[in-house]
N, C-alpha and C. Protein backbone atom coordinates (compact mmCIF):
# COMPACT_ATOMS: atom_id res chain seq x y z
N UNK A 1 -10.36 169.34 24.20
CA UNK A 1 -11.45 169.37 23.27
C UNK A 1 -11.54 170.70 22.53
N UNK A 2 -12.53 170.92 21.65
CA UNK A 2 -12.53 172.15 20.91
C UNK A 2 -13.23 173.42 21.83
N UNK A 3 -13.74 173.90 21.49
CA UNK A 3 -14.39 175.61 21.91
C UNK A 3 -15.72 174.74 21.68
N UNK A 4 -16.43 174.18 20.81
CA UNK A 4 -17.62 173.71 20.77
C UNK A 4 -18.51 172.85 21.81
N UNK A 5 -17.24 171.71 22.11
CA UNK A 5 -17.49 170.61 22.75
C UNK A 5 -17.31 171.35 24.36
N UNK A 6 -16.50 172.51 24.38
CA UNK A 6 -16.38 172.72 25.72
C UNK A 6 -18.17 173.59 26.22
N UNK A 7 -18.23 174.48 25.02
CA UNK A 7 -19.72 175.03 25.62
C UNK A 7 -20.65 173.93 25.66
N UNK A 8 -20.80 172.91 24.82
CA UNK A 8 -21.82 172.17 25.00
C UNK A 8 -22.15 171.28 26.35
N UNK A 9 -20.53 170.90 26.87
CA UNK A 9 -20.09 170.33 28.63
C UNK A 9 -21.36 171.60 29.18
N UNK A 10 -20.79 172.82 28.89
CA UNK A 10 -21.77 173.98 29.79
C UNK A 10 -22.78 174.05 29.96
N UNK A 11 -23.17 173.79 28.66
CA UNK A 11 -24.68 174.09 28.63
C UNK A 11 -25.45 172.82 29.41
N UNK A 12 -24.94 171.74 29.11
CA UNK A 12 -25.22 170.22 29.95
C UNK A 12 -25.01 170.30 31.33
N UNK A 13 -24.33 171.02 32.01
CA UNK A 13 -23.51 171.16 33.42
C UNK A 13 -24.59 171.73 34.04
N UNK A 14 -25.38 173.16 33.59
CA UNK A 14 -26.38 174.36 33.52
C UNK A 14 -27.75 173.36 33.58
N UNK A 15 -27.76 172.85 32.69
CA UNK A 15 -29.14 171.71 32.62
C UNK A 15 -28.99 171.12 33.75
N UNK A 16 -28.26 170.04 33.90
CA UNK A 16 -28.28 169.48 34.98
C UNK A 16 -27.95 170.13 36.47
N UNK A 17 -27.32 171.26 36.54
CA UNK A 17 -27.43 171.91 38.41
C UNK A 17 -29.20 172.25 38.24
N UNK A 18 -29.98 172.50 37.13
CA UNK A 18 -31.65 172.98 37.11
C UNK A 18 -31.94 171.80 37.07
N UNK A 19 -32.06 170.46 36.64
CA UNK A 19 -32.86 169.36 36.73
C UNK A 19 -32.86 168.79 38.51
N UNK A 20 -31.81 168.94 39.04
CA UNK A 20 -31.17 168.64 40.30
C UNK A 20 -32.07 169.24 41.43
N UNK A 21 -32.27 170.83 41.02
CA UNK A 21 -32.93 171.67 41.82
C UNK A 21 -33.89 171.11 41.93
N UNK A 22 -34.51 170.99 40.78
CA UNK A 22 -36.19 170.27 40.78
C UNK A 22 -36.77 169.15 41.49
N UNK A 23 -35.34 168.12 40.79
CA UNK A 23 -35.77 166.58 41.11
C UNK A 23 -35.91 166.31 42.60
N UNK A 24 -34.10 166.97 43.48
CA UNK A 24 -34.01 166.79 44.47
C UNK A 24 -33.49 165.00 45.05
N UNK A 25 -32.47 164.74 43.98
CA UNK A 25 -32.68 163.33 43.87
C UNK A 25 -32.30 162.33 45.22
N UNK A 26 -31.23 163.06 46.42
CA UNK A 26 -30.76 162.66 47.86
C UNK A 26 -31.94 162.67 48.86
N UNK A 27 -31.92 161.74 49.71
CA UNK A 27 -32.98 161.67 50.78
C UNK A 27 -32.29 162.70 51.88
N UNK A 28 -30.96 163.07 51.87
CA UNK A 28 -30.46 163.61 52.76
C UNK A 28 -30.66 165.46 52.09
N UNK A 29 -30.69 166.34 52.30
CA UNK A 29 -30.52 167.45 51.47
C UNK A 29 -28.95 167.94 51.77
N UNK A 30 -28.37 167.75 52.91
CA UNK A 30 -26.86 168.08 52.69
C UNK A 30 -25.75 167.66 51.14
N UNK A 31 -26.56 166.26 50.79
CA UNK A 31 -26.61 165.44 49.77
C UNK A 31 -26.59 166.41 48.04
N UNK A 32 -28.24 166.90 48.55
CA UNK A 32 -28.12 167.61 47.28
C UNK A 32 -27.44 168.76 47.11
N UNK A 33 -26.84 169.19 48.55
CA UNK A 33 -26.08 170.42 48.30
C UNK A 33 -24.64 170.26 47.88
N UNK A 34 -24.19 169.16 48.09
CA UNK A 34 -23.17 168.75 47.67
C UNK A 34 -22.90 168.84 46.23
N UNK A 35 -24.12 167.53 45.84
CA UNK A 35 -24.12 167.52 44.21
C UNK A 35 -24.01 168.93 43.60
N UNK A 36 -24.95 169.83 44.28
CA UNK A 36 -25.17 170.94 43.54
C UNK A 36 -23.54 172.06 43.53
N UNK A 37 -22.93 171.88 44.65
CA UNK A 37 -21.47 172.13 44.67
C UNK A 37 -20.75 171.88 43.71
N UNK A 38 -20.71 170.51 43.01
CA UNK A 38 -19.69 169.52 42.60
C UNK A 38 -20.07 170.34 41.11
N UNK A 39 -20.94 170.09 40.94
CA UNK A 39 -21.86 170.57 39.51
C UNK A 39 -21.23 171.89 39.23
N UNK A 40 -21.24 172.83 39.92
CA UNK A 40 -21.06 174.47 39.76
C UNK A 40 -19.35 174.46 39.78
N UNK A 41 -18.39 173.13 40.36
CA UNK A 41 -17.34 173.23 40.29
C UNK A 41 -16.97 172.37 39.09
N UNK A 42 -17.04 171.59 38.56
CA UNK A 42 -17.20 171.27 37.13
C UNK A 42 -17.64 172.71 35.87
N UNK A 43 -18.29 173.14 36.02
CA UNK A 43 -18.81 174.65 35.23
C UNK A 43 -17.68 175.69 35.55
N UNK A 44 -17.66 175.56 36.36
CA UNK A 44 -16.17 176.69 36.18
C UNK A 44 -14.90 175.67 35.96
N UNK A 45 -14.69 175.03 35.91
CA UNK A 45 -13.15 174.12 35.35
C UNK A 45 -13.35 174.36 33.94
N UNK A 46 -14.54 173.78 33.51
CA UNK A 46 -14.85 174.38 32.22
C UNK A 46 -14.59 175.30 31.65
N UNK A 47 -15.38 176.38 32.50
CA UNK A 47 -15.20 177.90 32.05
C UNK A 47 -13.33 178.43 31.84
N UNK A 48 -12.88 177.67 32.79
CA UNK A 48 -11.47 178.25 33.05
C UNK A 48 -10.86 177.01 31.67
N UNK A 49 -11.36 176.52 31.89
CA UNK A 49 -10.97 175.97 30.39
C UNK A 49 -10.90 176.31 29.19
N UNK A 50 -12.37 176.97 29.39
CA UNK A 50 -12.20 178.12 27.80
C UNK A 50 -11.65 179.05 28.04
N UNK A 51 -11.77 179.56 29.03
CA UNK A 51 -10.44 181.02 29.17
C UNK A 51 -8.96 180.35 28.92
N UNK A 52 -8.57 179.79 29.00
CA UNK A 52 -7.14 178.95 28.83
C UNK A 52 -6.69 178.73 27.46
N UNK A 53 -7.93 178.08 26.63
CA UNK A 53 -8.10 177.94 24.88
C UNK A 53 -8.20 179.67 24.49
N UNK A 54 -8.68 180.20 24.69
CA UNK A 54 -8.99 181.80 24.83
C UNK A 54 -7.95 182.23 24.37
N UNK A 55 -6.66 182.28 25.64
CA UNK A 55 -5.87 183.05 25.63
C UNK A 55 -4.72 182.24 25.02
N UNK A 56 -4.54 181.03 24.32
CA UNK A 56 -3.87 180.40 23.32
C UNK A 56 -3.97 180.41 22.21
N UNK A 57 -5.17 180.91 21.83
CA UNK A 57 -5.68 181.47 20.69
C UNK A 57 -5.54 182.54 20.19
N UNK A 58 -5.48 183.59 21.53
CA UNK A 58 -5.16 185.11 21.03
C UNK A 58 -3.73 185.30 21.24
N UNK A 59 -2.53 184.13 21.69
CA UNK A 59 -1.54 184.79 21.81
C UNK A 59 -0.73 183.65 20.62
N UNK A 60 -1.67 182.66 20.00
CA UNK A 60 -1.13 181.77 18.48
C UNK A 60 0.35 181.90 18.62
N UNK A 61 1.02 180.66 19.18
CA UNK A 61 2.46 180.30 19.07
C UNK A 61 3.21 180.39 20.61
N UNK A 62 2.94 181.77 20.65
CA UNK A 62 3.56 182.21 22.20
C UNK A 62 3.01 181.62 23.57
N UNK A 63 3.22 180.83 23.41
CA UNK A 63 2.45 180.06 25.21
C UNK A 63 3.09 181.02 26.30
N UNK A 64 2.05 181.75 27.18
CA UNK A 64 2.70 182.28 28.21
C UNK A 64 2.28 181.42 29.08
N UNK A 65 2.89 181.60 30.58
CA UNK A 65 3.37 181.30 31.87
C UNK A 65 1.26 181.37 31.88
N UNK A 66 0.98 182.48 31.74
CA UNK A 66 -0.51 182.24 32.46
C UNK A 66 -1.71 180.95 32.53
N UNK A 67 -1.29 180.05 31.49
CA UNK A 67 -2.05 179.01 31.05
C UNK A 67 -1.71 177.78 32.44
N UNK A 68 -0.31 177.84 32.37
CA UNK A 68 0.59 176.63 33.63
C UNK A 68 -0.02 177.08 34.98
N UNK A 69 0.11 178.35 35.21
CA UNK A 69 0.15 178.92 36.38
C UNK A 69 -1.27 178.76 37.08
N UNK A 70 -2.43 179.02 35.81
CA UNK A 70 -4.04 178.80 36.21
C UNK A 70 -4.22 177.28 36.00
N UNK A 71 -3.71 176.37 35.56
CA UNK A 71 -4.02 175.50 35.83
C UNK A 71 -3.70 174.78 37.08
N UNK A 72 -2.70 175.34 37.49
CA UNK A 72 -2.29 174.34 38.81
C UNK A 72 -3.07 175.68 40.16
N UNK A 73 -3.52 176.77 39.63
CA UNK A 73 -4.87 177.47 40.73
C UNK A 73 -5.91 176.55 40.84
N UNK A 74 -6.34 176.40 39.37
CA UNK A 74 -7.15 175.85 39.21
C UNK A 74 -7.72 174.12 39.83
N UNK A 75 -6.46 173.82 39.66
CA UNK A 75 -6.48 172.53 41.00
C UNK A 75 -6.53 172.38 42.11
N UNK A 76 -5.96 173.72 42.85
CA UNK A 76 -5.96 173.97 44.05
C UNK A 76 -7.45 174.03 44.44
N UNK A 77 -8.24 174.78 43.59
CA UNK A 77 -9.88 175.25 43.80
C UNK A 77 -10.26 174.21 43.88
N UNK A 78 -10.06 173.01 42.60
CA UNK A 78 -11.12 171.68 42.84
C UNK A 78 -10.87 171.07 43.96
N UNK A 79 -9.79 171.22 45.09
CA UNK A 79 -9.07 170.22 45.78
C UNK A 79 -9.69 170.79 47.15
N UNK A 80 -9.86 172.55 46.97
CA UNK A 80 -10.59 172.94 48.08
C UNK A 80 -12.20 172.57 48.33
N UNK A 81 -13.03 172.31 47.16
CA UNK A 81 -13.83 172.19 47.59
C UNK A 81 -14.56 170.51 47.82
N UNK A 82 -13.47 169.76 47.89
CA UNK A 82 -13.68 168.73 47.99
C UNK A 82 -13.50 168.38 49.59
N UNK A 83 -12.72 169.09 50.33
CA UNK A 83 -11.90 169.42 51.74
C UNK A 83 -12.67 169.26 52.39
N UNK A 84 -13.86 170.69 52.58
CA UNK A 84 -14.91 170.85 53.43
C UNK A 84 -16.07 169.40 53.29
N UNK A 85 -16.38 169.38 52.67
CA UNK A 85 -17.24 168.07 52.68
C UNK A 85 -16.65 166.93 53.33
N UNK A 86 -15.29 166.63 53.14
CA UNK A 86 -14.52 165.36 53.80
C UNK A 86 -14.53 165.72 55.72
N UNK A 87 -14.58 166.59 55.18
CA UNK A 87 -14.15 167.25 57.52
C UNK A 87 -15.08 167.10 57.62
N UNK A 88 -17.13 167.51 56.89
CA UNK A 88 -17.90 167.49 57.94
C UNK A 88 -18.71 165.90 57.50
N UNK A 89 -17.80 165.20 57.28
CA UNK A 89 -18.51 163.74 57.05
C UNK A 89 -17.70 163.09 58.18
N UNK A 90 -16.88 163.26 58.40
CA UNK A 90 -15.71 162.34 59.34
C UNK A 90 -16.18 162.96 60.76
């Protein structure tokens, strides 16, 4: 997507971890801590998203190694925090 559409994901991501706080929408609260996890890990994929457009932008033509390299970190992170929640449900 563009630089636009990616802050606007943000700003929506930001709204919703604050509507969440409020509402409290799980009968369980481990529940909402989860959501509230998932939420803050979506906002940074994002974020690392615009850092990624960022630095394709400032280096126009030249793709370096850093874009490949953070994206497959970057998977590793979503994959970790999906981990802990699976161990303490089982």
């Amino acid at each position: 997507g563009t630089s636009t559409q990616i802050v606007i994901a943000m700003v929506i991501c930001v709204a919703m971890i604050k509507v969440l706080n409020i509402s409290k929408p799980y009968h369980k609260e481990y529940h909402n801590i989860f959501h509230e996890i998932m939420q803050w890990q979506i906002f940074f994929v994002l974020l690392a998203a615009m850092m990624i457009k960022f630095e394709e932008s400032k280096v126009a033509g030249e793709s370096s190694g850093i874009s490949k390299s953070f994206g497959f970190d970057l998977m590793l992170v979503c994959m970790q925090g999906v981990g802990p929640f699976l161990m303490a449900i089982i």
